[in-house]
Protein backbone atom coordinates (compact mmCIF):
# COMPACT_ATOMS: atom_id res chain seq x y z
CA UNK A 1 -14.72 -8.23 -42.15
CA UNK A 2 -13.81 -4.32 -42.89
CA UNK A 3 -10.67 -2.85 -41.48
CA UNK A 4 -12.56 -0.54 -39.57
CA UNK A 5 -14.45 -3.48 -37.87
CA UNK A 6 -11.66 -5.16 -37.34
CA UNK A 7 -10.02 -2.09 -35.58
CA UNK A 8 -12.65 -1.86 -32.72
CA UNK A 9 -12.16 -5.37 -32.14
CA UNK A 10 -8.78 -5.13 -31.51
CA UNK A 11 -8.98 -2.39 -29.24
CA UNK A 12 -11.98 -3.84 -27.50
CA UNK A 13 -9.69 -6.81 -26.84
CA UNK A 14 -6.87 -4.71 -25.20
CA UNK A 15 -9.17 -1.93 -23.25
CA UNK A 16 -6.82 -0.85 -20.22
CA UNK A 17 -10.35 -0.64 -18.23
CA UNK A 18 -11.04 -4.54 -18.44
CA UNK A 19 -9.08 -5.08 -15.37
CA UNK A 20 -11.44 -2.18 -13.45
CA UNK A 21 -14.31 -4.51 -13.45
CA UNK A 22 -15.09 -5.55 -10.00
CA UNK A 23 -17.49 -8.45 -9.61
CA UNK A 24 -17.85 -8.45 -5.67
CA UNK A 25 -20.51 -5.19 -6.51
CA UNK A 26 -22.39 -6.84 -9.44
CA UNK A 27 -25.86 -8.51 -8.92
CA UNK A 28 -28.20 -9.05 -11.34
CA UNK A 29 -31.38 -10.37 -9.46
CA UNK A 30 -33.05 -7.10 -9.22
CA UNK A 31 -35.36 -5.20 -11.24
CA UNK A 32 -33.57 -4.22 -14.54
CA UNK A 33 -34.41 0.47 -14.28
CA UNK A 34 -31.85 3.35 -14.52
CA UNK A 35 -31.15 4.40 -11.34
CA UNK A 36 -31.40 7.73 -12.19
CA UNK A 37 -34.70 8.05 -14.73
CA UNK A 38 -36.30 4.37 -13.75
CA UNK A 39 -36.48 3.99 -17.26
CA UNK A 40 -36.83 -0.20 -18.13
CA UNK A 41 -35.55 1.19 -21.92
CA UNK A 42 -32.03 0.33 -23.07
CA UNK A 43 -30.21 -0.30 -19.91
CA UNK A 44 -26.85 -1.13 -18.97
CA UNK A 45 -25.12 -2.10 -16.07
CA UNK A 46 -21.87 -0.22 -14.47
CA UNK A 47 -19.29 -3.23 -14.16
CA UNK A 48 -16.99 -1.14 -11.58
CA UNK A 49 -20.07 0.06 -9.17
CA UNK A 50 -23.39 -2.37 -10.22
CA UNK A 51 -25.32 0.48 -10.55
CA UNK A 52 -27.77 0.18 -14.07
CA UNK A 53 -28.01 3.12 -16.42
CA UNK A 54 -30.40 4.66 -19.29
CA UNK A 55 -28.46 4.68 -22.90
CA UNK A 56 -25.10 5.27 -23.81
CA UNK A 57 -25.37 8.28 -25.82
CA UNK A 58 -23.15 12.22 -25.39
CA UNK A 59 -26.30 13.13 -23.23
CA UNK A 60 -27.47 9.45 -21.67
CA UNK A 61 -27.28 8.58 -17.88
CA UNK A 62 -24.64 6.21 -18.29
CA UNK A 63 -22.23 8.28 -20.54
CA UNK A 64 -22.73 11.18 -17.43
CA UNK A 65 -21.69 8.47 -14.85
CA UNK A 66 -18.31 6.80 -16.69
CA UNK A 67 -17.14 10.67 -17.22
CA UNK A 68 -18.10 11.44 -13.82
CA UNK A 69 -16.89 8.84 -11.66
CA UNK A 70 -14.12 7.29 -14.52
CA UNK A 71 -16.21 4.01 -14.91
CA UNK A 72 -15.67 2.90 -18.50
CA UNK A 73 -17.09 -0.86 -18.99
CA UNK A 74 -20.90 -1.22 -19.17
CA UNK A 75 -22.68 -4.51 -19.69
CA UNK A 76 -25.82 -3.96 -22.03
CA UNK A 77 -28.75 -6.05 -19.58
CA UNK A 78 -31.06 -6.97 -23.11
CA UNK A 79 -28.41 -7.59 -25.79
CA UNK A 80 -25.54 -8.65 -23.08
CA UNK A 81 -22.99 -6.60 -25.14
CA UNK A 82 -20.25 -4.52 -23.75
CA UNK A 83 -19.45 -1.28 -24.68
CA UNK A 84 -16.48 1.20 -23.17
CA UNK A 85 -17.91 4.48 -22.11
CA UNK A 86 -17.14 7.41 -22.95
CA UNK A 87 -15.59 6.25 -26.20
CA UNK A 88 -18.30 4.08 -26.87
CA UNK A 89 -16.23 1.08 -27.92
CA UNK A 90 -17.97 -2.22 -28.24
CA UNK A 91 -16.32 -5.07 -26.75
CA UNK A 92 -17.54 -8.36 -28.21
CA UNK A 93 -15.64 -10.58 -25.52
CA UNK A 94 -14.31 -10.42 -21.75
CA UNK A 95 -11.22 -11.46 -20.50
CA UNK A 96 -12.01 -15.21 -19.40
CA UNK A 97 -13.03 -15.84 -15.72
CA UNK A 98 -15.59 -13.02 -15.70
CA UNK A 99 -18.95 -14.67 -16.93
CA UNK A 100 -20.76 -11.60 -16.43
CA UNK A 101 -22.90 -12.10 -19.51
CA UNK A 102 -23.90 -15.64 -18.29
CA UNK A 103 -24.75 -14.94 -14.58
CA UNK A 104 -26.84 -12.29 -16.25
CA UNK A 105 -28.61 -14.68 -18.83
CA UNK A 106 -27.65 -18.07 -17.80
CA UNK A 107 -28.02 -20.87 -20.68
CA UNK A 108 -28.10 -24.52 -20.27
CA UNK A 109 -28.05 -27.16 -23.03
CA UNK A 110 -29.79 -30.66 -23.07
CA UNK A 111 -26.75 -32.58 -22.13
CA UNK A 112 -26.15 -30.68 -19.33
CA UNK A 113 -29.99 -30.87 -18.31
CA UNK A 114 -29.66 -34.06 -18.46
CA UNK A 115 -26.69 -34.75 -16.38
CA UNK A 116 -28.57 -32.49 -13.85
CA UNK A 117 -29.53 -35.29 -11.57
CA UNK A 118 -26.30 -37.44 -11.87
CA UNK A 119 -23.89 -35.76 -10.21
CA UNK A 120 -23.40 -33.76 -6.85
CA UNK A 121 -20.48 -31.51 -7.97
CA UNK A 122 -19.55 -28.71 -5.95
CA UNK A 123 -18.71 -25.23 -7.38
CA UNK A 124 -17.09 -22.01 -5.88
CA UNK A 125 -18.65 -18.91 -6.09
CA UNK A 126 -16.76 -15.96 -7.09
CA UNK A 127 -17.20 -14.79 -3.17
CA UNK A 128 -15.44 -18.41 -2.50
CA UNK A 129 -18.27 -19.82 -0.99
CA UNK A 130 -19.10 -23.10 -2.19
CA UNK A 131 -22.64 -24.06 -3.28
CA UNK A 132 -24.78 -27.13 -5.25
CA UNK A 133 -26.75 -26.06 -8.05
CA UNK A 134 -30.33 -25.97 -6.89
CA UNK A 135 -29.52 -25.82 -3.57
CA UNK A 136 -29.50 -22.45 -3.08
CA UNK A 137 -30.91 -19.82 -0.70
CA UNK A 138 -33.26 -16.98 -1.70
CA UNK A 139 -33.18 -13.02 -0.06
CA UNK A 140 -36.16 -12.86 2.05
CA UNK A 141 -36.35 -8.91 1.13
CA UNK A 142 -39.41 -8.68 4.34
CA UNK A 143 -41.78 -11.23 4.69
CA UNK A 144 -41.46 -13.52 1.63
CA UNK A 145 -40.10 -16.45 3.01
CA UNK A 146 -43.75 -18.02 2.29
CA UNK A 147 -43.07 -17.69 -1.34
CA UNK A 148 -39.15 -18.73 -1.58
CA UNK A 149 -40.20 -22.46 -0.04
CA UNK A 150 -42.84 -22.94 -3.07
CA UNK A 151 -40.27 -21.61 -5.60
CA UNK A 152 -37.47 -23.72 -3.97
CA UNK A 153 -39.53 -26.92 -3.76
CA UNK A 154 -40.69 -26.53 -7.44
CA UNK A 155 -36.86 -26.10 -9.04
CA UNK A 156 -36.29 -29.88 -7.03
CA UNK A 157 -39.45 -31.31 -9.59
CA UNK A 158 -37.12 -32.33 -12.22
CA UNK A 159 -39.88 -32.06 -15.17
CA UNK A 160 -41.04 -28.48 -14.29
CA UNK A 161 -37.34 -27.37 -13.60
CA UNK A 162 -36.04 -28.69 -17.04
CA UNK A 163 -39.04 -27.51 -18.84
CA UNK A 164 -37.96 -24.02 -17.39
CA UNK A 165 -34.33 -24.47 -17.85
CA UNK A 166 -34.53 -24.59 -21.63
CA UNK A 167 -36.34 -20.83 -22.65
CA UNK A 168 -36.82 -22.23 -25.77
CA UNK A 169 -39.55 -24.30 -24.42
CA UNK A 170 -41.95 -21.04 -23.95
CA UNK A 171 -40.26 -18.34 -25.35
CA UNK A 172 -42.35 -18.18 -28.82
CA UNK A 173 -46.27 -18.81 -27.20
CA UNK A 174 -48.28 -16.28 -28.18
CA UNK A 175 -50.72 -14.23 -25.45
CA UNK A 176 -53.16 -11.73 -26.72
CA UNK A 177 -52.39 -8.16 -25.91
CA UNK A 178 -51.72 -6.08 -22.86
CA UNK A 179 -51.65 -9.73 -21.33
CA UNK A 180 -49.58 -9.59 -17.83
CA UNK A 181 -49.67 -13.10 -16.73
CA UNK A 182 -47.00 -14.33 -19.02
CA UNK A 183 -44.29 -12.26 -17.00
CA UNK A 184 -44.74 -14.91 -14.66
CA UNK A 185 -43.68 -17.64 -16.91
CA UNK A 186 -40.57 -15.36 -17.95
CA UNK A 187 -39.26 -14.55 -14.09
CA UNK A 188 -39.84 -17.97 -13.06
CA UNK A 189 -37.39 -19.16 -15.96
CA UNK A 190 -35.15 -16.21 -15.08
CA UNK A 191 -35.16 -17.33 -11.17
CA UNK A 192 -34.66 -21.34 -12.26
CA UNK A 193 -31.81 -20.65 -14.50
CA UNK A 194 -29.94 -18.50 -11.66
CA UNK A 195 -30.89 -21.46 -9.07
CA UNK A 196 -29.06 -23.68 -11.17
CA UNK A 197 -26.30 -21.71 -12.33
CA UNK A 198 -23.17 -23.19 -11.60
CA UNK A 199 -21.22 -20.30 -12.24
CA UNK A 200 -22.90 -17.61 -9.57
CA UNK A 201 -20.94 -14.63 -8.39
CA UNK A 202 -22.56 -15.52 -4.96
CA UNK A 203 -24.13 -18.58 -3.41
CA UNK A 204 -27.78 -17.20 -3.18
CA UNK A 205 -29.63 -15.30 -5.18
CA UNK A 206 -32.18 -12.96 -4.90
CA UNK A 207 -36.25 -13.61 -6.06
CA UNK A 208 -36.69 -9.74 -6.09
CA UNK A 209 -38.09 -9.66 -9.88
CA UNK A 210 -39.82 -12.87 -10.14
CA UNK A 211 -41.78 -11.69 -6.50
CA UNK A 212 -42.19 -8.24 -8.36
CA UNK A 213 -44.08 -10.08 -11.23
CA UNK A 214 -46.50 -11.69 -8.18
CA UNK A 215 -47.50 -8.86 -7.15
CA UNK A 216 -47.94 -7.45 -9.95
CA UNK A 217 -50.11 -10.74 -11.76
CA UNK A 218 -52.02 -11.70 -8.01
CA UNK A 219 -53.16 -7.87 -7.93
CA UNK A 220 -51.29 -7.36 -4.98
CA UNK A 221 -53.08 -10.66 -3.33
CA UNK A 222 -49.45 -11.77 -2.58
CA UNK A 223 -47.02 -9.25 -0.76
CA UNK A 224 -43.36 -8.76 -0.40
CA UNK A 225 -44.13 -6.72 2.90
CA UNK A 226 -46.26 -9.09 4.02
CA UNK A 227 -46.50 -12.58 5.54
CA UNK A 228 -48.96 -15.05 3.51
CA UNK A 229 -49.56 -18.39 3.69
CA UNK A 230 -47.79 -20.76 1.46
CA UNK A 231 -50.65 -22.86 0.62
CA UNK A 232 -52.95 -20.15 -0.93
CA UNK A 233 -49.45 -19.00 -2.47
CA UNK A 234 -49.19 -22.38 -4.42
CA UNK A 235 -52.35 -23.01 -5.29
CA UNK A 236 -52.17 -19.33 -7.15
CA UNK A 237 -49.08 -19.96 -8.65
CA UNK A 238 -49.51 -23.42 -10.26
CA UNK A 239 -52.90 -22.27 -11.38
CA UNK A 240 -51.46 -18.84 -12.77
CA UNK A 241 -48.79 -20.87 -14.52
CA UNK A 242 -50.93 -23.14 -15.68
CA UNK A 243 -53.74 -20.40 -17.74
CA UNK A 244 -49.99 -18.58 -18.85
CA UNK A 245 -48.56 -21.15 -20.88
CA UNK A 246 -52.31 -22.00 -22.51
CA UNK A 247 -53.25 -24.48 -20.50
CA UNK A 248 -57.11 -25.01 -20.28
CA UNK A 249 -59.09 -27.85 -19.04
CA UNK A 250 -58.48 -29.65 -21.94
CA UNK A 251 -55.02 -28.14 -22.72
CA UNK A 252 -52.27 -29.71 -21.36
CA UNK A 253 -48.88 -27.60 -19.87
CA UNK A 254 -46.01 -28.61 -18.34
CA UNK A 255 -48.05 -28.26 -14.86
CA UNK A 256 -50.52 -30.27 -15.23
CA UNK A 257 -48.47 -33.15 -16.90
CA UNK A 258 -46.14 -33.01 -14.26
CA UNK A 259 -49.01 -32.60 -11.24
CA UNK A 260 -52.45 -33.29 -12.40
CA UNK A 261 -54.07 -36.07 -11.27
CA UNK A 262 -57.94 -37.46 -11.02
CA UNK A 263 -60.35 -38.45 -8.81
CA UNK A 264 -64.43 -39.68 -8.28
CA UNK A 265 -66.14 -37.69 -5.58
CA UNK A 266 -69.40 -39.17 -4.39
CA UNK A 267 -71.66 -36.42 -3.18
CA UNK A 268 -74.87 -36.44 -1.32
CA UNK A 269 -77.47 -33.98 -0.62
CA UNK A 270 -78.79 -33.90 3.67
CA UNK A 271 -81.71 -32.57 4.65
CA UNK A 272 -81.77 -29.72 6.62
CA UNK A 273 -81.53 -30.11 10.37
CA UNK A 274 -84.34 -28.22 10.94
CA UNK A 275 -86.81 -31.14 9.51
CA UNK A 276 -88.18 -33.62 11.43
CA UNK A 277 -87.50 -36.93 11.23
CA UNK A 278 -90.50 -38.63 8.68
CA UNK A 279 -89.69 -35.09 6.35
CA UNK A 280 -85.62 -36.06 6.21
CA UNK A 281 -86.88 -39.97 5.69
CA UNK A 282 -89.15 -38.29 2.99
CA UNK A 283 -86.85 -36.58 1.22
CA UNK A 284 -83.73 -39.11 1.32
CA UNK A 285 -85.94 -41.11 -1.02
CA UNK A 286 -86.34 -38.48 -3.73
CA UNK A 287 -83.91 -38.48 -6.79
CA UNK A 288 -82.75 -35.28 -5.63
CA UNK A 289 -81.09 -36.63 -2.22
CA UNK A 290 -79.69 -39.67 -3.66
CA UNK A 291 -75.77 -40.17 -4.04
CA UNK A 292 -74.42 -38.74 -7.67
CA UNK A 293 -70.90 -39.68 -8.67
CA UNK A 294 -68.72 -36.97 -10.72
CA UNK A 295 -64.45 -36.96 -11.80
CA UNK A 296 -62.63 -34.15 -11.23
CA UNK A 297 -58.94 -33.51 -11.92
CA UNK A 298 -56.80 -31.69 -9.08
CA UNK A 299 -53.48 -30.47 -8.52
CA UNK A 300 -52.49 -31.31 -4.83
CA UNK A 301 -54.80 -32.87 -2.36
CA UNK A 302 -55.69 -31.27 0.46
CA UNK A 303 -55.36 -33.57 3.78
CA UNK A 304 -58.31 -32.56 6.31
CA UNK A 305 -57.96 -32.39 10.06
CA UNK A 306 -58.76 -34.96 12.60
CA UNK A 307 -61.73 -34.55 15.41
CA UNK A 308 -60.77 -31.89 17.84
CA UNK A 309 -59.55 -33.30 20.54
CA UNK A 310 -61.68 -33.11 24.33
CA UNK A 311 -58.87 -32.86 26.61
CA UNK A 312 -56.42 -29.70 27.00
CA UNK A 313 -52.90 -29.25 28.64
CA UNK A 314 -51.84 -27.47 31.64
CA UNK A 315 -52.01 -24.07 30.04
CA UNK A 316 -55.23 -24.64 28.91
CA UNK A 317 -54.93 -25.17 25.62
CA UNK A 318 -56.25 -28.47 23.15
CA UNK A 319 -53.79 -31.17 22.94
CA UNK A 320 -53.76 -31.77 19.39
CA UNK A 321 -51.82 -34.93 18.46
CA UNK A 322 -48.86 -35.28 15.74
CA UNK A 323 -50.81 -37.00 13.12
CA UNK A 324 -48.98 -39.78 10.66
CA UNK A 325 -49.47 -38.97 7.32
CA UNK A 326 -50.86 -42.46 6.35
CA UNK A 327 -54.14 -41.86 8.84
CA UNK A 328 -55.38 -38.68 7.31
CA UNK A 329 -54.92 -40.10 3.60
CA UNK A 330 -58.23 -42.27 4.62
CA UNK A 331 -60.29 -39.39 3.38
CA UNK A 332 -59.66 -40.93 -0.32
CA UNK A 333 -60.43 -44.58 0.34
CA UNK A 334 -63.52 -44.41 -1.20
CA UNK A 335 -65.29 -45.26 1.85
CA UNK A 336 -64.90 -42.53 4.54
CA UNK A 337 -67.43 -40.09 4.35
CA UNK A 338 -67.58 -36.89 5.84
CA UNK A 339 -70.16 -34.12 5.78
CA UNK A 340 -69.40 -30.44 3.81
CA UNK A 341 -71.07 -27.22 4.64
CA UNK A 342 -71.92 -24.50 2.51
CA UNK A 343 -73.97 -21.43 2.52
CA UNK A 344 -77.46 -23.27 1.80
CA UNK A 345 -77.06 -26.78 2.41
CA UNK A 346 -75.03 -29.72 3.22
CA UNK A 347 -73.87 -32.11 1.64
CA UNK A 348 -72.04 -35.79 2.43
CA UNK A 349 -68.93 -36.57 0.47
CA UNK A 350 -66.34 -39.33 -0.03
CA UNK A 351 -63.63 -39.76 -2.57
CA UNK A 352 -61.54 -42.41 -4.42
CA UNK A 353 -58.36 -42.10 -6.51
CA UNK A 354 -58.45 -42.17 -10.38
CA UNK A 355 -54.81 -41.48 -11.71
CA UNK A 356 -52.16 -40.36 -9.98
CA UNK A 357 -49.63 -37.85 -11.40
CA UNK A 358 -45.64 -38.04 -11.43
CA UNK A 359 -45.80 -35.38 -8.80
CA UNK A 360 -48.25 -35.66 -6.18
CA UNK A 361 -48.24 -32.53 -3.74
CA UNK A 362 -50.20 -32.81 -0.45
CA UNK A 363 -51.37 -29.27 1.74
CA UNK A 364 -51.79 -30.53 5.28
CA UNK A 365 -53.41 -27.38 7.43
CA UNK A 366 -54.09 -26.29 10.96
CA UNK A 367 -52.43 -29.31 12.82
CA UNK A 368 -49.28 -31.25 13.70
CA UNK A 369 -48.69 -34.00 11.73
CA UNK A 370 -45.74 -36.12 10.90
CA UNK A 371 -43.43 -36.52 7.78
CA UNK A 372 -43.44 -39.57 6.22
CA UNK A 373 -40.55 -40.00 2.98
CA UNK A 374 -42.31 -42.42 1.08
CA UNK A 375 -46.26 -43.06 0.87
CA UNK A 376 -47.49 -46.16 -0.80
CA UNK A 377 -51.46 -45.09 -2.71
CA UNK A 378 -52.28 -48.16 -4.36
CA UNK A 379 -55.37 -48.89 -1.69
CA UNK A 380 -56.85 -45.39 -2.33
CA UNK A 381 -57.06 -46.14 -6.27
CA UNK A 382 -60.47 -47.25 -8.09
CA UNK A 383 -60.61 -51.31 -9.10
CA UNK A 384 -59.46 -49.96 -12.86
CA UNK A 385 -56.48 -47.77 -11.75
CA UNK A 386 -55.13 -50.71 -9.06
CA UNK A 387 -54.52 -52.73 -12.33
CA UNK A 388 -53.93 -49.90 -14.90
CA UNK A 389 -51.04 -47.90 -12.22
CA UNK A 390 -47.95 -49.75 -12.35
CA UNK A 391 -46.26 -48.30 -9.40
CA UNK A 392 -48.21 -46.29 -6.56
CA UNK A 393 -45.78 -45.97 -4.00
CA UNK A 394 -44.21 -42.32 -3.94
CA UNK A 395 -41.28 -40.37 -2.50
CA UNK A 396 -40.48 -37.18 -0.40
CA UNK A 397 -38.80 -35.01 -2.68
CA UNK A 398 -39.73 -31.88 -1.18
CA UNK A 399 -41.02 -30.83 2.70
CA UNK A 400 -42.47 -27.22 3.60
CA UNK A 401 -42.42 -26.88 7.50
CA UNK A 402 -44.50 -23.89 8.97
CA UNK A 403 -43.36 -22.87 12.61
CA UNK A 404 -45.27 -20.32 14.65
CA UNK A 405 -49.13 -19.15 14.44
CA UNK A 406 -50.58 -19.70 11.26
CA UNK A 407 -50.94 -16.52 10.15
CA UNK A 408 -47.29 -15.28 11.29
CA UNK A 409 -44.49 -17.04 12.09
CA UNK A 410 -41.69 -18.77 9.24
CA UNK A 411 -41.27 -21.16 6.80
CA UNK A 412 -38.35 -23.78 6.15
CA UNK A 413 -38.04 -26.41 3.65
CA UNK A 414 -36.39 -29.92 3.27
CA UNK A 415 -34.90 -30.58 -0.33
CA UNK A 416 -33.60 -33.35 -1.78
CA UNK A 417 -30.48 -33.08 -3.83
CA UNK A 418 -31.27 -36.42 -6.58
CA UNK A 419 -27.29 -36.06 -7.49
CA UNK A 420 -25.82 -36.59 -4.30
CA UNK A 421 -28.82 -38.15 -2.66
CA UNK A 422 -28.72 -35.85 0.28
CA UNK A 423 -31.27 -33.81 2.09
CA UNK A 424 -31.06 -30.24 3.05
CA UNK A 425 -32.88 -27.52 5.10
CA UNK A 426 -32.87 -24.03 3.58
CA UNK A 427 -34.39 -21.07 5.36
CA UNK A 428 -34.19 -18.30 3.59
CA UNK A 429 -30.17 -17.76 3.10
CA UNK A 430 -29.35 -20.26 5.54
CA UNK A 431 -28.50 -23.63 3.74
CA UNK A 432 -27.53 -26.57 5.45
CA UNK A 433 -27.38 -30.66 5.18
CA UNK A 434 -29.72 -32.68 7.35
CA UNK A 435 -30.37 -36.36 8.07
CA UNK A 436 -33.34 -37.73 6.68
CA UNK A 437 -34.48 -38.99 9.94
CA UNK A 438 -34.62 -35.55 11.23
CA UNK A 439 -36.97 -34.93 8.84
CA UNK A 440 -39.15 -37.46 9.56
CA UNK A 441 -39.56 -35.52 13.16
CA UNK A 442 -40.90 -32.47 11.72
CA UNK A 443 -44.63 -30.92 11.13
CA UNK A 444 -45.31 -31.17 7.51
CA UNK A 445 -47.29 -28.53 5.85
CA UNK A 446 -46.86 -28.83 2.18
CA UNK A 447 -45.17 -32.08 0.67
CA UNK A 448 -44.19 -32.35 -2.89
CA UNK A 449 -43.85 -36.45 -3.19
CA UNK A 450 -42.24 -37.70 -6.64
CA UNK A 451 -43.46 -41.41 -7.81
CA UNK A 452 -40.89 -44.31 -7.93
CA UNK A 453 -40.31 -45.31 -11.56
């Protein structure tokens, strides 16, 4: 190493402004600009204020600012390098205690993947809150609390989460040019790493970017400003993730190994109403109107509603029932039929179970129904999958509850923390432990169910 090299080094290690950095300021969830120019280009962050600036250079933003306001150590947000300002003095370490570079970038190795989901440590965050990894509130900035409760119930799947954990994984896939959709993939890593850092400045973080790159990818479908629903929200997002990483039909990605499962729907063609009776006879007969059998792969299942119900309440509205989970699975028996509309005809439809996926997500809409924590399928499987399936029984790992009208109101979900065995409900910032039988009690509206091994 040259002396001169080894000069900077030495006063980088002993810069009186080390001790200036304040930590209670810094927070690197939001979207990496200069504050002055909004410039994304060569960006650093102000470790006395939190404020990000453009360059370094005699006529840059951030040189301006540390001569201005005496601020002197700037973190660079792409290479993570620190440089003192005005001098321009590269520091290649911190003082230890200050992992300001790693709450920035978090990095986890296999081991400690691995380990993940065998312990329930708790660690203080610089603010001296304590916090589990994972179990960790998100900002709702307006009126994304429909989104947080998809992306907190996806970093509990523990394939998807340590597929995300390890950049690695996706870093190097290739996506032809001017191709958005793969800022997705890079936010959601982003946002799982921070979930799952153990060594947060504060015990929440902030989806701000990751929500940014929504809006951006669903053409403004999905708003920060504005409540959606967190069923058309999922079905997006695993489908957007899905065509990001390369995934096809035939291509498999970490969503659709973790999620994708199969089924046989039996479909039948009804006359229309309109007929009389010896034309619908007529036509039933005809090769047209008889039952055809097709497989299709899905992602979640969707649970449909029960008859309306005839009688209504003292106000005047329709008693609808709390539904157990275990009556509205019928609809994949194989035998229940029921009849679909669409804009010409109509058609009669029933469906049976192929193969089930680790991760079986169910979207239950438009009624109460109950939460069950562990569903058993084996009875809803074809002849061939009862013997090929080993094990059919599955577990709540995740809950979504939906309170208020459907197109307002909140969301609130139930995690399960696999190191400590514990559940909790998170809303938003608010994080707190909850008995599983409480659980049980509430109105399910998107489960994410993990099969027993």
């Amino acid at each position: 190493m040259g002396r001169g090299r080894q000069t900077e080094d030495c006063r980088s290690r002993h810069c009186p402004y080390l001790d200036t950095i304040n930590r209670s300021v810094l927070d690197f969830d939001f979207e990496k600009l200069c504050s002055v120019s909004l410039s994304h280009i060569n960006v650093y962050a102000c470790l006395i204020c939190g404020k990000y600036f453009q360059g370094r250079g005699l006529k840059s933003h951030a040189y301006t600012h540390s001569v201005q306001f005496a601020h002197h150590v700037f973190l660079n947000l792409h290479t993570l390098k620190f440089y003192c300002l005005p001098t321009t003095t590269r520091s290649s370490t911190l003082p230890g205690g200050h992992h300001s570079e790693y709450v920035l970038k978090p990095t986890f190795t296999k081991p400690h993947i691995s380990g993940l989901d065998k312990q329930g440590k708790l660690y203080r965050a610089y603010d001296g809150t304590t916090y589990l990894p994972g179990i960790v509130g998100l900002n709702n900035i307006k009126a994304n609390d429909y989104a947080n409760v998809v992306l907190q119930a996806f970093s509990n799947v523990p394939p998807l989460r340590n597929y995300f954990l390890e950049e690695e994984n996706y870093r190097d896939i290739r996506r032809p040019p001017g191709d958005i959709m793969f800022l997705l993939v890079q936010r959601f890593g982003e946002l799982m790493r921070k979930l799952w850092n153990p060594r947060n400045f504060k015990a929440h973080v902030s989806p701000h970017e990751m929500l940014q790159a929504v809006v951006l990818c669903s053409k403004k479908n999905f708003q920060i400003t504005k409540q959606g629903d967190a069923v058309d929200f999922m079905t997006w997002f695993l489908n957007a993730l899905h065509g990001a990483l390369g995934g096809t039909k035939k291509k498999t990605t970490i969503i659709s190994k973790a999620f994708q499962g199969s089924m046989r729907i039996f479909s039948k063609k009804l006359p229309h109403p309109d007929l009389t009776p010896e034309e619908k006879e007529a036509l039933l007969h005809t090769e047209e109107y008889q039952e055809q059998m097709s497989e299709s792969s899905f992602l979640f299942l969707t649970l449909d509603l029960p008859t309306a119900p005839l009688y209504k309440d003292e106000k005047e509205q329709l008693i609808i029932p709390q539904v157990p989970l275990f009556n509205i699975l019928g609809k994949f028996n194989g035998n229940t039929e029921k009849e679909y509309k669409t804009y010409k005809e109509n058609f009669l439809k029933r469906f049976q179970l192929m193969k089930l996926p680790p991760y079986l997500i169910f979207c239950i809409k438009d009624l109460p129904r109950t939460t069950s924590l562990n569903v058993d399928l084996r009875e809803y499987l074809t002849e061939e999958a009862q013997v090929t399936e080993k094990n059919t029984t599955y577990d709540l790992v995740a809950n979504v509850v939906h309170d208020g009208k459907p197109t307002e109101g909140s969301y609130r979900i139930h995690v399960l923390h696999h190191g400590t065995g514990k559940w909790y409900e998170m809303q938003d910032l608010q994080v707190i432990d909850i008995l599983p039988q409480m659980i049980t009690l509430s109105e399910a509206y998107i489960q994410v169910t993990g099969k027993r091994p």
